[in-house]
Structures are given as C-alpha cells and as structure tokens.
PDB file of N, CA and C in Angstrom:
ATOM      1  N   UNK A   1     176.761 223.614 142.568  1.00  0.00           N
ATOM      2  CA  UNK A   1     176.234 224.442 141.513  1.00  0.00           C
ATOM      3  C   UNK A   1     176.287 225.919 141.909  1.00  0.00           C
ATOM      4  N   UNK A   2     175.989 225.875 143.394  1.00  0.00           N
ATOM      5  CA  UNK A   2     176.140 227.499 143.515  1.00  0.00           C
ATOM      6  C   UNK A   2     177.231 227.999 143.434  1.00  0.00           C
ATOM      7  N   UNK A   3     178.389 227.299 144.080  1.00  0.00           N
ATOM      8  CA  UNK A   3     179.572 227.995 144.036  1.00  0.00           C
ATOM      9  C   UNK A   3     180.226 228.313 142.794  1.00  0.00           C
ATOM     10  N   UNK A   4     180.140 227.399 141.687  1.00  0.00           N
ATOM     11  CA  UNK A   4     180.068 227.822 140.351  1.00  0.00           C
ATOM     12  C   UNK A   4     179.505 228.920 139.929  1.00  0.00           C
ATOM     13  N   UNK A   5     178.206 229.401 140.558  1.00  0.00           N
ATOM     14  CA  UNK A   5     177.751 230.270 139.903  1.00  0.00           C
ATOM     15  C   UNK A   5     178.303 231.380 140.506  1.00  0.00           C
ATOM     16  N   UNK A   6     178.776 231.466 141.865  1.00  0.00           N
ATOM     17  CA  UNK A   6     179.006 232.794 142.221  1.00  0.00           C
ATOM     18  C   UNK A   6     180.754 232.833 141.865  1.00  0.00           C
ATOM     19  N   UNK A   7     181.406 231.703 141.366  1.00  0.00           N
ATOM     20  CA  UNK A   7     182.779 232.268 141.039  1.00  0.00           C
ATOM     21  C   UNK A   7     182.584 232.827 139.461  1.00  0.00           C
ATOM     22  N   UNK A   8     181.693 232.791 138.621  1.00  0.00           N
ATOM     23  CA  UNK A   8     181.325 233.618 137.463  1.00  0.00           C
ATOM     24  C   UNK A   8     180.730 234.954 137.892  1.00  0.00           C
ATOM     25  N   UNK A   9     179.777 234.903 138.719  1.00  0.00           N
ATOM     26  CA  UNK A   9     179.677 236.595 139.117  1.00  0.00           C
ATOM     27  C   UNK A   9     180.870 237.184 139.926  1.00  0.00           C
ATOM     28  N   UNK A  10     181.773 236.531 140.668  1.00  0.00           N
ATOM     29  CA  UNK A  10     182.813 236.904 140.969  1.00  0.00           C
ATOM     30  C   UNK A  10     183.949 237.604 139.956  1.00  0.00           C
ATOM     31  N   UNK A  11     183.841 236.800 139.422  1.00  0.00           N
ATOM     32  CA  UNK A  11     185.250 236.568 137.974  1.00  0.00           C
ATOM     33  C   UNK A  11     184.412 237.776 137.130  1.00  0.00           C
ATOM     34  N   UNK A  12     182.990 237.993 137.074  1.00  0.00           N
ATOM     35  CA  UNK A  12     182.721 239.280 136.043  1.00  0.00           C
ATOM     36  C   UNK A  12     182.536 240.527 136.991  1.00  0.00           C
ATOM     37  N   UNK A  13     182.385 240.621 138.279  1.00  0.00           N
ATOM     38  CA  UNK A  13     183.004 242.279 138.655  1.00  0.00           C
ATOM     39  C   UNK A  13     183.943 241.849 138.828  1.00  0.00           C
ATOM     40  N   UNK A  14     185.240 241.259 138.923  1.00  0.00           N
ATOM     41  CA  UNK A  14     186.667 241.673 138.917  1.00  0.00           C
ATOM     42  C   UNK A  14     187.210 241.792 137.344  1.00  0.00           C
ATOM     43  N   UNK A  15     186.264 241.374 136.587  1.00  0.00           N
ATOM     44  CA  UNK A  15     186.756 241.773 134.964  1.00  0.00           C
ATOM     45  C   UNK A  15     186.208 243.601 135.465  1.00  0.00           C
ATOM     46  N   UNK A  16     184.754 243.627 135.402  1.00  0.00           N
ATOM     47  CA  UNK A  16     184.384 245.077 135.745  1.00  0.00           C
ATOM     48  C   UNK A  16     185.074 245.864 136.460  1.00  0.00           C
ATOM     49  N   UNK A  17     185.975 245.280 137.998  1.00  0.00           N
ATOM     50  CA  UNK A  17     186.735 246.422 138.279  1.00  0.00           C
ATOM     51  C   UNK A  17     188.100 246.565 137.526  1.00  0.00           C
ATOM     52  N   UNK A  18     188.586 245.957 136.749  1.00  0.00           N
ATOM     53  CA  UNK A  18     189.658 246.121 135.797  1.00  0.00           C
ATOM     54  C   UNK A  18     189.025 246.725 134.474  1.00  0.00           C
ATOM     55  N   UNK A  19     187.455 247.358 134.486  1.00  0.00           N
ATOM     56  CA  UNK A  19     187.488 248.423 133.224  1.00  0.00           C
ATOM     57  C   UNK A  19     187.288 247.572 131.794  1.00  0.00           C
ATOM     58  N   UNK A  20     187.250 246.173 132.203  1.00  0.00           N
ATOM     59  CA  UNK A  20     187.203 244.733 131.203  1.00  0.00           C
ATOM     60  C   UNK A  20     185.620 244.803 131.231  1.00  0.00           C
ATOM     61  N   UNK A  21     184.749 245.737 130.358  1.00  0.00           N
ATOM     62  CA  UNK A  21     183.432 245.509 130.170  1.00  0.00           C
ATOM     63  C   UNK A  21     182.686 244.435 129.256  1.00  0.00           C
ATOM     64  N   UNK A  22     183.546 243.954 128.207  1.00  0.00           N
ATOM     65  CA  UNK A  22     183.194 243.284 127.172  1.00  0.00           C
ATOM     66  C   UNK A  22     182.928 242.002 128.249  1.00  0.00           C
ATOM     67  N   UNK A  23     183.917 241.979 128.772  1.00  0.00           N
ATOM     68  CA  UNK A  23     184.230 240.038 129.494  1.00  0.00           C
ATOM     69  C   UNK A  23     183.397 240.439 130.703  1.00  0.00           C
ATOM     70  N   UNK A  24     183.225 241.358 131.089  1.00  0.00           N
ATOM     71  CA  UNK A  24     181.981 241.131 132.176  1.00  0.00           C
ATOM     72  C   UNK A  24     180.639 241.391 132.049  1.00  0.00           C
ATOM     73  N   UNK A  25     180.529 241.522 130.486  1.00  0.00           N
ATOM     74  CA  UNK A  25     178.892 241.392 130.199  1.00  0.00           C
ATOM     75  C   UNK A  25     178.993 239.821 130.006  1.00  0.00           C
ATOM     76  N   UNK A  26     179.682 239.363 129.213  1.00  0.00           N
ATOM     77  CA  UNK A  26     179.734 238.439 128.785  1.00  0.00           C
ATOM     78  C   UNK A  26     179.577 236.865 129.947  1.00  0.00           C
ATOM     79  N   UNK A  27     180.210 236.984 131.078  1.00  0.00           N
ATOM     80  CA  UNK A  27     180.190 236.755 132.461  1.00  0.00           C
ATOM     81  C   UNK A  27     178.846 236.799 132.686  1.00  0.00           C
ATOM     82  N   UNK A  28     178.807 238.102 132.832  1.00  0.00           N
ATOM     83  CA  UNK A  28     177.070 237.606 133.991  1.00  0.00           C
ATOM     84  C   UNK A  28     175.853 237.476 132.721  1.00  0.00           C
ATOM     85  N   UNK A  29     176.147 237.553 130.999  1.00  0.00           N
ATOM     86  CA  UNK A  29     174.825 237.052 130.583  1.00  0.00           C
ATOM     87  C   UNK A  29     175.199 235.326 130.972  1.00  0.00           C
ATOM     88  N   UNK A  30     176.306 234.749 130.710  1.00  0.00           N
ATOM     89  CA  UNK A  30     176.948 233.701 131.617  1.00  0.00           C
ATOM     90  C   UNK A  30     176.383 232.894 132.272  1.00  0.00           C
ATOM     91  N   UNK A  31     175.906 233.847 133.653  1.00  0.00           N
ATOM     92  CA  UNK A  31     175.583 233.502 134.932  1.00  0.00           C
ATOM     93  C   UNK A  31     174.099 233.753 135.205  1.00  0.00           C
ATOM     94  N   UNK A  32     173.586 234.533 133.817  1.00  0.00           N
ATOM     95  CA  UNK A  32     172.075 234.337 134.099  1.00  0.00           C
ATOM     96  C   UNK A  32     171.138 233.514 133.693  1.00  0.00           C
ATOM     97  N   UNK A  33     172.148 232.901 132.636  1.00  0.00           N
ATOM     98  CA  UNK A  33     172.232 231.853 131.552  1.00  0.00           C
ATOM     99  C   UNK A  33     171.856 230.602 132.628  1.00  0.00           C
ATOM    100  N   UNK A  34     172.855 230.405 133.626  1.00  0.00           N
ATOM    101  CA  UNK A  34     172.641 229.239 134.649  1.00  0.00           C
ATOM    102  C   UNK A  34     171.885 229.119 135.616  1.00  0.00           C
ATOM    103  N   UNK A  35     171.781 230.350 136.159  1.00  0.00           N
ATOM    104  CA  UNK A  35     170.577 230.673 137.364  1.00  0.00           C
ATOM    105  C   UNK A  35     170.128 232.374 137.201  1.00  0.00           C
ATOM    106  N   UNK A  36     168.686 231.752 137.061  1.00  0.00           N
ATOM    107  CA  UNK A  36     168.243 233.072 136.806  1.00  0.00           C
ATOM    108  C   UNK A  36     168.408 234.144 137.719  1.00  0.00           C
ATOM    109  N   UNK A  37     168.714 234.000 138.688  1.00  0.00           N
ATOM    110  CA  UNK A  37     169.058 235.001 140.218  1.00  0.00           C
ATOM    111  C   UNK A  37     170.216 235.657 139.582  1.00  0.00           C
ATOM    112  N   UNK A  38     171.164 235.232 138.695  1.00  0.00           N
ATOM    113  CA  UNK A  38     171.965 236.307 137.989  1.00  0.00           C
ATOM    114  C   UNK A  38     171.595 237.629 137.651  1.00  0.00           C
ATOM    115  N   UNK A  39     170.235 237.873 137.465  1.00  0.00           N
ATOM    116  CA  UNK A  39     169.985 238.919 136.758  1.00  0.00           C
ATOM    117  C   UNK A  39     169.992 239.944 138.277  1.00  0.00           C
ATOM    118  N   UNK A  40     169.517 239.559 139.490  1.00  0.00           N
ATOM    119  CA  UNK A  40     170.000 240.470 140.983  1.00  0.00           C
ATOM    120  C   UNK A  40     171.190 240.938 140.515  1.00  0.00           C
ATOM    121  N   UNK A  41     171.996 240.755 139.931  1.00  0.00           N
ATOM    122  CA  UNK A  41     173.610 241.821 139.769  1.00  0.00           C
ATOM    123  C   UNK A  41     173.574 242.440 138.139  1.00  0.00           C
ATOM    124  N   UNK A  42     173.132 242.231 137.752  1.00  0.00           N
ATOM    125  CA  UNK A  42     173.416 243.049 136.663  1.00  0.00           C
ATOM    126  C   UNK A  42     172.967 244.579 136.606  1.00  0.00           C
ATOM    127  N   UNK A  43     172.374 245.140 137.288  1.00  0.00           N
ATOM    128  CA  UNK A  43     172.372 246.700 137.599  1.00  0.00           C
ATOM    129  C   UNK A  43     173.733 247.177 138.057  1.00  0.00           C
ATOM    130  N   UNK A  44     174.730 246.320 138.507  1.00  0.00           N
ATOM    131  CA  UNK A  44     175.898 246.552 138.600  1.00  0.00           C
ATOM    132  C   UNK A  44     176.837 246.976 137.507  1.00  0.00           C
ATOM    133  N   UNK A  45     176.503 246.071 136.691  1.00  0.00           N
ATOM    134  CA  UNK A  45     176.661 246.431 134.990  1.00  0.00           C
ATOM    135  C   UNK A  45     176.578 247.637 134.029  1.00  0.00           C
ATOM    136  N   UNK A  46     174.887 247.578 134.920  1.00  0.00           N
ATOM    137  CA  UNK A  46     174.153 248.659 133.905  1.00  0.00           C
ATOM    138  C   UNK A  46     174.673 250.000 134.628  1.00  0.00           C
ATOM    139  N   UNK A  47     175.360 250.413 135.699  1.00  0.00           N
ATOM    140  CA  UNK A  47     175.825 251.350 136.461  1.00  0.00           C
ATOM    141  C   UNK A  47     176.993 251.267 135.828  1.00  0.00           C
ATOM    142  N   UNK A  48     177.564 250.379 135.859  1.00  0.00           N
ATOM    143  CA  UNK A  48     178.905 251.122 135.393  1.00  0.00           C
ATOM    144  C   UNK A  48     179.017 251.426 133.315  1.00  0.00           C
ATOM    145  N   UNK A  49     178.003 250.896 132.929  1.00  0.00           N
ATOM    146  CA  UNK A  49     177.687 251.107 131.534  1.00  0.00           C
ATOM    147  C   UNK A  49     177.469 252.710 131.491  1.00  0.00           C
ATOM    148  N   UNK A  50     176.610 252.813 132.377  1.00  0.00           N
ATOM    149  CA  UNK A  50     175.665 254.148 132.286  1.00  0.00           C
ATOM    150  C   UNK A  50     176.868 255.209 132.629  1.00  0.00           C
ATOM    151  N   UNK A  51     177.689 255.108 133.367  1.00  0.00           N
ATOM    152  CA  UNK A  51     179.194 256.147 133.969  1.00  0.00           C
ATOM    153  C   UNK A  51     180.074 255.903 132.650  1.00  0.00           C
ATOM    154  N   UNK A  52     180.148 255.223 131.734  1.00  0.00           N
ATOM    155  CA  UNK A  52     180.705 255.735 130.963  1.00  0.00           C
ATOM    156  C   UNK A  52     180.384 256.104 129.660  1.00  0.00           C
ATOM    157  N   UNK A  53     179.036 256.296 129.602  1.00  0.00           N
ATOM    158  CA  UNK A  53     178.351 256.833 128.352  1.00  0.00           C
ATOM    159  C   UNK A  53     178.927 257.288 127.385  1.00  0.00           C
ATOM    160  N   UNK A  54     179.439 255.613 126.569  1.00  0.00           N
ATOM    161  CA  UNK A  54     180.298 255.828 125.128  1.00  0.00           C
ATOM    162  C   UNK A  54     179.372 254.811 124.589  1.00  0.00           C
ATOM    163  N   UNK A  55     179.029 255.102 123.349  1.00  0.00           N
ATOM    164  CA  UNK A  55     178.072 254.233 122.814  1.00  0.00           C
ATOM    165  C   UNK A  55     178.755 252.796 122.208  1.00  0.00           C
ATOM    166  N   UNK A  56     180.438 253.331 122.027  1.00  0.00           N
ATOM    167  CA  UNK A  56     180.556 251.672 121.651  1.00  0.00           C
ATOM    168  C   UNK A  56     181.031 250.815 122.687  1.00  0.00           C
ATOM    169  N   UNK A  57     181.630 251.128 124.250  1.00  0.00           N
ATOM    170  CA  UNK A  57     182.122 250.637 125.237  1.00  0.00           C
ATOM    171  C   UNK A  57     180.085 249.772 125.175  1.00  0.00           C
ATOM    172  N   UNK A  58     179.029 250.212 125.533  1.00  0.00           N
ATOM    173  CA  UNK A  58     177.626 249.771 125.360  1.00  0.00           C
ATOM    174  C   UNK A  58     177.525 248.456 124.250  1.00  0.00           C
ATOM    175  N   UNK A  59     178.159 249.338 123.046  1.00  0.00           N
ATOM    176  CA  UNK A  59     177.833 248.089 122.049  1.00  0.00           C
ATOM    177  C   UNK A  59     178.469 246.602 122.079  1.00  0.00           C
ATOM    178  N   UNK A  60     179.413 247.246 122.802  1.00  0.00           N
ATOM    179  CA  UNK A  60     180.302 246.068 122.696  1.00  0.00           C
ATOM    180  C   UNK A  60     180.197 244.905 123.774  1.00  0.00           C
ATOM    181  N   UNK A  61     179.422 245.622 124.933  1.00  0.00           N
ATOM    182  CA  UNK A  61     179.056 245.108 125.747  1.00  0.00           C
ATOM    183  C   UNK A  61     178.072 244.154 125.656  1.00  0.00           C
ATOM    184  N   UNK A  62     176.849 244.889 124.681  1.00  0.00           N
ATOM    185  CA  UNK A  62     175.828 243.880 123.991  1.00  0.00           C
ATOM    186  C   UNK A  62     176.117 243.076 123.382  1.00  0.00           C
ATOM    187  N   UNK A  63     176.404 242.758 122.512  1.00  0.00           N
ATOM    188  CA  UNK A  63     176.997 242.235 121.705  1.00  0.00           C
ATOM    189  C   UNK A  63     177.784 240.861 122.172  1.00  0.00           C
ATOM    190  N   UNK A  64     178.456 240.769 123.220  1.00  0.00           N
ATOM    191  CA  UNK A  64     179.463 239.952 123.736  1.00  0.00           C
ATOM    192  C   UNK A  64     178.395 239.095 124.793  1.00  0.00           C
ATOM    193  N   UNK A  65     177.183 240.013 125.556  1.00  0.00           N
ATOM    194  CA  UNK A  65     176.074 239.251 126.381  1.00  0.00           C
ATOM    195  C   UNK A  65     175.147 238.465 125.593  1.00  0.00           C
ATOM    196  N   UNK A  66     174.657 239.301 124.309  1.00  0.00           N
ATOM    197  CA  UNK A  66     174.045 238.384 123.649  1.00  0.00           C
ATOM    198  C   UNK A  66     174.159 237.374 122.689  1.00  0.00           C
ATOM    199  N   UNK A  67     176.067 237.741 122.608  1.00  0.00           N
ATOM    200  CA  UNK A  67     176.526 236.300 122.115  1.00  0.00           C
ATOM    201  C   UNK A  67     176.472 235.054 123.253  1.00  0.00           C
ATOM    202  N   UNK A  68     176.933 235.370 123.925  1.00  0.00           N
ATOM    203  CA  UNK A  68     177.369 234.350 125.242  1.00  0.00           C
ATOM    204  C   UNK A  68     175.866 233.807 125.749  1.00  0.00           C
ATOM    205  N   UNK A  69     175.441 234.906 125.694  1.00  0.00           N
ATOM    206  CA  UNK A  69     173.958 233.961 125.871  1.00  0.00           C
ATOM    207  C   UNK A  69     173.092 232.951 124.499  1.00  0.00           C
ATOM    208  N   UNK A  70     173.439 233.484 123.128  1.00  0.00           N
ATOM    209  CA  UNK A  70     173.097 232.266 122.219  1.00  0.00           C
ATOM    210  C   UNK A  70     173.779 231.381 121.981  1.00  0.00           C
ATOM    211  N   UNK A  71     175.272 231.303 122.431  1.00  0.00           N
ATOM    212  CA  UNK A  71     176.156 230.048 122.347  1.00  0.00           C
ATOM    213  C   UNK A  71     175.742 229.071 123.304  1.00  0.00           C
ATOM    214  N   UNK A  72     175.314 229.827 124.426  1.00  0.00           N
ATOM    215  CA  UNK A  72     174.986 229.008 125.205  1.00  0.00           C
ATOM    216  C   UNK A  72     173.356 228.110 125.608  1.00  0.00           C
ATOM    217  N   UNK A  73     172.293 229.015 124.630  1.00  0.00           N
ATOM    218  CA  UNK A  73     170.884 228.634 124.339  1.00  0.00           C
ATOM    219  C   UNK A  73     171.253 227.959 123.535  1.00  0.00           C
ATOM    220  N   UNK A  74     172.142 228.215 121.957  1.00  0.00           N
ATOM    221  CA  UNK A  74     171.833 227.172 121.221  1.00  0.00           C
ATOM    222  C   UNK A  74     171.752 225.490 120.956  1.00  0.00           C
ATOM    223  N   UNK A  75     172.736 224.723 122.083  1.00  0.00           N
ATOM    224  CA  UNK A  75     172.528 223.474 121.666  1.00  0.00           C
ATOM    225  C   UNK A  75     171.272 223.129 121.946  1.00  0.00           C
ATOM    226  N   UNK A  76     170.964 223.643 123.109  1.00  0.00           N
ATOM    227  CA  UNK A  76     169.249 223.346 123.516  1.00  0.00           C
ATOM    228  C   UNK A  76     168.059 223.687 122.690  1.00  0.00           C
ATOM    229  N   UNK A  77     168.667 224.448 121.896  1.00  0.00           N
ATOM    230  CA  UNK A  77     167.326 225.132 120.891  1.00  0.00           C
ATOM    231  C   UNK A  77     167.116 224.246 119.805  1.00  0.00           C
ATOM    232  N   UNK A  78     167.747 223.283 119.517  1.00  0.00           N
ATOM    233  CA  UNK A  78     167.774 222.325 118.600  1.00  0.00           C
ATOM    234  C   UNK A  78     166.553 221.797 118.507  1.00  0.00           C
ATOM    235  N   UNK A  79     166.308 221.363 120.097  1.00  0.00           N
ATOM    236  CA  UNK A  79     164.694 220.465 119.733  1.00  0.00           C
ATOM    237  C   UNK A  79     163.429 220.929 120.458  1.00  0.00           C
ATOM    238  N   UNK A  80     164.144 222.281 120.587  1.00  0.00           N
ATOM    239  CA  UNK A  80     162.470 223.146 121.184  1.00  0.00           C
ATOM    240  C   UNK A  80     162.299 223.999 120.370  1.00  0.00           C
ATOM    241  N   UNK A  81     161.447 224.634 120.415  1.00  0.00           N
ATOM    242  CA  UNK A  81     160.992 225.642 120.019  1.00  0.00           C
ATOM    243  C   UNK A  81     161.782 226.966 120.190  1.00  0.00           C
ATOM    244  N   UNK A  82     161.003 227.509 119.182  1.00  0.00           N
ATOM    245  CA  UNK A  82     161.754 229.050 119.028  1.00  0.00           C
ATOM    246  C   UNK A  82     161.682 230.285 120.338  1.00  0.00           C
ATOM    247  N   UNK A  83     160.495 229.948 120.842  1.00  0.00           N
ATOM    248  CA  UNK A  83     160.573 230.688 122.083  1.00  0.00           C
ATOM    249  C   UNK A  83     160.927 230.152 123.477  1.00  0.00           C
ATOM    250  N   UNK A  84     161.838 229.257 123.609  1.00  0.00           N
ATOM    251  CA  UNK A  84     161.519 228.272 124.498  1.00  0.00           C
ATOM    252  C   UNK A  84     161.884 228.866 125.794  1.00  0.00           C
ATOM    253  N   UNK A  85     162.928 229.517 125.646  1.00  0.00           N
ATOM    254  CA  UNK A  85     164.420 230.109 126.480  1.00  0.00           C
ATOM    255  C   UNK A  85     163.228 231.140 127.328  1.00  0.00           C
ATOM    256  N   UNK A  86     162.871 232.146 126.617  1.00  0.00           N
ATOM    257  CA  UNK A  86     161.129 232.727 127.322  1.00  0.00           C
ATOM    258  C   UNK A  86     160.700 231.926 127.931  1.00  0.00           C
ATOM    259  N   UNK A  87     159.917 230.977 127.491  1.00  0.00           N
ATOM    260  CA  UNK A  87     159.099 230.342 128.310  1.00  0.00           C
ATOM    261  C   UNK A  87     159.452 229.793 129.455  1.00  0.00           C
ATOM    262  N   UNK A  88     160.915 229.257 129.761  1.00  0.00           N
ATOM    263  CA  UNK A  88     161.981 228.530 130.563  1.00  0.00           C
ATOM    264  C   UNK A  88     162.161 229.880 131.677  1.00  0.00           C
ATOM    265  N   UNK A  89     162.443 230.617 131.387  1.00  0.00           N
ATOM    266  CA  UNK A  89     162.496 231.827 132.580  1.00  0.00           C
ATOM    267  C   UNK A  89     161.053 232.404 132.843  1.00  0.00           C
ATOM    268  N   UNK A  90     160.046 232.307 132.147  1.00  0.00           N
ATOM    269  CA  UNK A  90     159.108 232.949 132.930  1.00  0.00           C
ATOM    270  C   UNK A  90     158.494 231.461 134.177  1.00  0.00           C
ATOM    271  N   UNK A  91     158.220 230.669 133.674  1.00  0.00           N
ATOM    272  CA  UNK A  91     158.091 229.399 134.464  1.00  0.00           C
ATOM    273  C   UNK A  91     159.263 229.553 135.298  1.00  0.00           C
ATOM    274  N   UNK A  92     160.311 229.865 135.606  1.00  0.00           N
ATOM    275  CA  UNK A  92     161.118 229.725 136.772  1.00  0.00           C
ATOM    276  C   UNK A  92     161.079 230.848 137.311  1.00  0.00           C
ATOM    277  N   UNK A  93     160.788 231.902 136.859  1.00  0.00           N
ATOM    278  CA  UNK A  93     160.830 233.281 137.438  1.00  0.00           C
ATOM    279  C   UNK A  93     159.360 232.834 138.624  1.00  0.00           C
ATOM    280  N   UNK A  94     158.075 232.419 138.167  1.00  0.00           N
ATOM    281  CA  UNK A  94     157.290 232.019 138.768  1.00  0.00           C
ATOM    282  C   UNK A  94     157.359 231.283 139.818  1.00  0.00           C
ATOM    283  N   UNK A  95     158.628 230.155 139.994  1.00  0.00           N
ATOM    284  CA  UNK A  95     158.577 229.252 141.469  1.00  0.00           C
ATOM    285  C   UNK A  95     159.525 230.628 142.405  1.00  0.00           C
ATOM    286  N   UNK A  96     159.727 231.662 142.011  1.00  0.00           N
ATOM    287  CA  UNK A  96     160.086 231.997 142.974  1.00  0.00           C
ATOM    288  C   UNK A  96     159.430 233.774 143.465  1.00  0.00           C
ATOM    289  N   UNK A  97     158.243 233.608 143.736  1.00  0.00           N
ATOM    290  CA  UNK A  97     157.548 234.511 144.216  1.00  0.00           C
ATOM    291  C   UNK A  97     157.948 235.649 145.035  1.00  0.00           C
ATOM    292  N   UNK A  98     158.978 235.651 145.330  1.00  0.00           N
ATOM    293  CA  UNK A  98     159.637 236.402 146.816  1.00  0.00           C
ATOM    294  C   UNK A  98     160.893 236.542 146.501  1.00  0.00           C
ATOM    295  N   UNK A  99     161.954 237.744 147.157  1.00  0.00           N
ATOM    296  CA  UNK A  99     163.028 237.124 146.918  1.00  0.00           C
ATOM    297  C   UNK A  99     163.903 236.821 148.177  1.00  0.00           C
ATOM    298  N   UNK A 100     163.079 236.768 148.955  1.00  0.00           N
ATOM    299  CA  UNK A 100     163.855 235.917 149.830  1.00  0.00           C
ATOM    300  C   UNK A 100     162.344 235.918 151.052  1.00  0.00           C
ATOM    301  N   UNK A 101     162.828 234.325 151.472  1.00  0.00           N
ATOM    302  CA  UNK A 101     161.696 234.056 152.405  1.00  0.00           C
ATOM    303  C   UNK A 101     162.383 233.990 153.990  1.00  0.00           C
ATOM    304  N   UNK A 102     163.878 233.496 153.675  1.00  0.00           N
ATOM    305  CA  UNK A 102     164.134 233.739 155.139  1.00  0.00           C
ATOM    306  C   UNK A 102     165.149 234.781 155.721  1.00  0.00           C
ATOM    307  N   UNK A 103     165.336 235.877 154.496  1.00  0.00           N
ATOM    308  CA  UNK A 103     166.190 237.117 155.193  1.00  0.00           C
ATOM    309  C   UNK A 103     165.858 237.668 156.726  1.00  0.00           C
ATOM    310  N   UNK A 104     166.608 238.072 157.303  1.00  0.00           N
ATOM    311  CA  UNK A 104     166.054 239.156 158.256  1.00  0.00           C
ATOM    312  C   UNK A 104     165.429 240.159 158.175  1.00  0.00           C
ATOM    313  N   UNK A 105     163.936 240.865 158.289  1.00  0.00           N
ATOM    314  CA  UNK A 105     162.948 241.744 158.069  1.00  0.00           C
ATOM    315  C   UNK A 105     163.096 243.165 159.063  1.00  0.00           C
ATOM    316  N   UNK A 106     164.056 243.660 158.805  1.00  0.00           N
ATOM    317  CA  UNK A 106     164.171 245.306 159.486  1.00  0.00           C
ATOM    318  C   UNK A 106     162.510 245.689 159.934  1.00  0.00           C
ATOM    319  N   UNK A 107     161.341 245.621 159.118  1.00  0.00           N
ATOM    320  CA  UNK A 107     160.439 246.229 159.535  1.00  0.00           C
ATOM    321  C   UNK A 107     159.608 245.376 160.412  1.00  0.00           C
ATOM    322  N   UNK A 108     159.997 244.369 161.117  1.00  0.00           N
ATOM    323  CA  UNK A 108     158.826 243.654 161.524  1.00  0.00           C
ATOM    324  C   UNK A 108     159.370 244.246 163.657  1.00  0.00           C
TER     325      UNK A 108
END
C-alpha cells in the first residue's frame, strides 16, 4: 500500500516538474484521498501555485483536486452520510498524534 502511495506522489512532482499543474493537483488530491499523510507534500504544490500567480493556472488546479477527490469519495458516499469524508479524516488525523515517533531528534 505504501509503495502505491508514494509512486502517486512520485508521478505528481514529476507531472509538477514538467509545469503539468492540473495532473499534479489532481495526483496528490489522489494521494490524500488514500493516506492522509499525503497532505505532508502538498505545500509543495501550494509553492509552486503561489510562483506562478495566474489565477487560472490556480483554478484549474482546483478544480481537477476537487474533482479527483469527489470521484473518488463518491462511491462511498452512497451509504454514509453527507459529512462522512470529515468525519473519516478527523478520526484518523487523531490516531496519529505526532508525526513521527521514531525519527532522529537533533535536540535531544
């Protein structure tokens, strides 16, 4: 499962370093879609969004994340509820308190 997930964050900065913004929003809403730890890279995104401050290179970007992310909520939304997809990330955002428990600690 992981390696899946990191050949989609892979595959969306190499759309991003080819200037392919549409397909690499689309990518990591993708990949946040599957594991919420996706969202650790998307400031990558939002950096290179922000360097080219054109409002439709932005729109288009939206647009393509928050499709990819309801194609991919919707079969599941069928028999939950309307907020469910919320509720599903804050409950998982919760088992993980830390973001990392066994990195190496420079300050200790």
């Amino acid at each position: 499962m992981d390696s899946f997930f990191t050949l989609i964050v892979i595959s969306a900065a190499v759309m991003l370093s080819e200037r392919k913004v549409a397909a690499s929003a689309a990518l990591f809403a993708a990949a946040v879609m599957m594991k919420l730890q996706g969202i650790i890279f998307l400031p990558v995104l939002f950096f290179e969004l922000a360097g080219q401050r054109r409002a439709d290179v932005i729109f288009k970007a939206a647009a393509c994340a928050l499709g990819t992310a309801a194609a991919v909520a919707l079969p599941f939304s069928l028999n939950n509820g309307t907020l469910w997809i919320f509720k599903l990330f804050t409950s998982t955002a919760a088992e993980y308190p830390y973001s990392s428990v066994n990195a190496f600690n420079f300050f200790k």
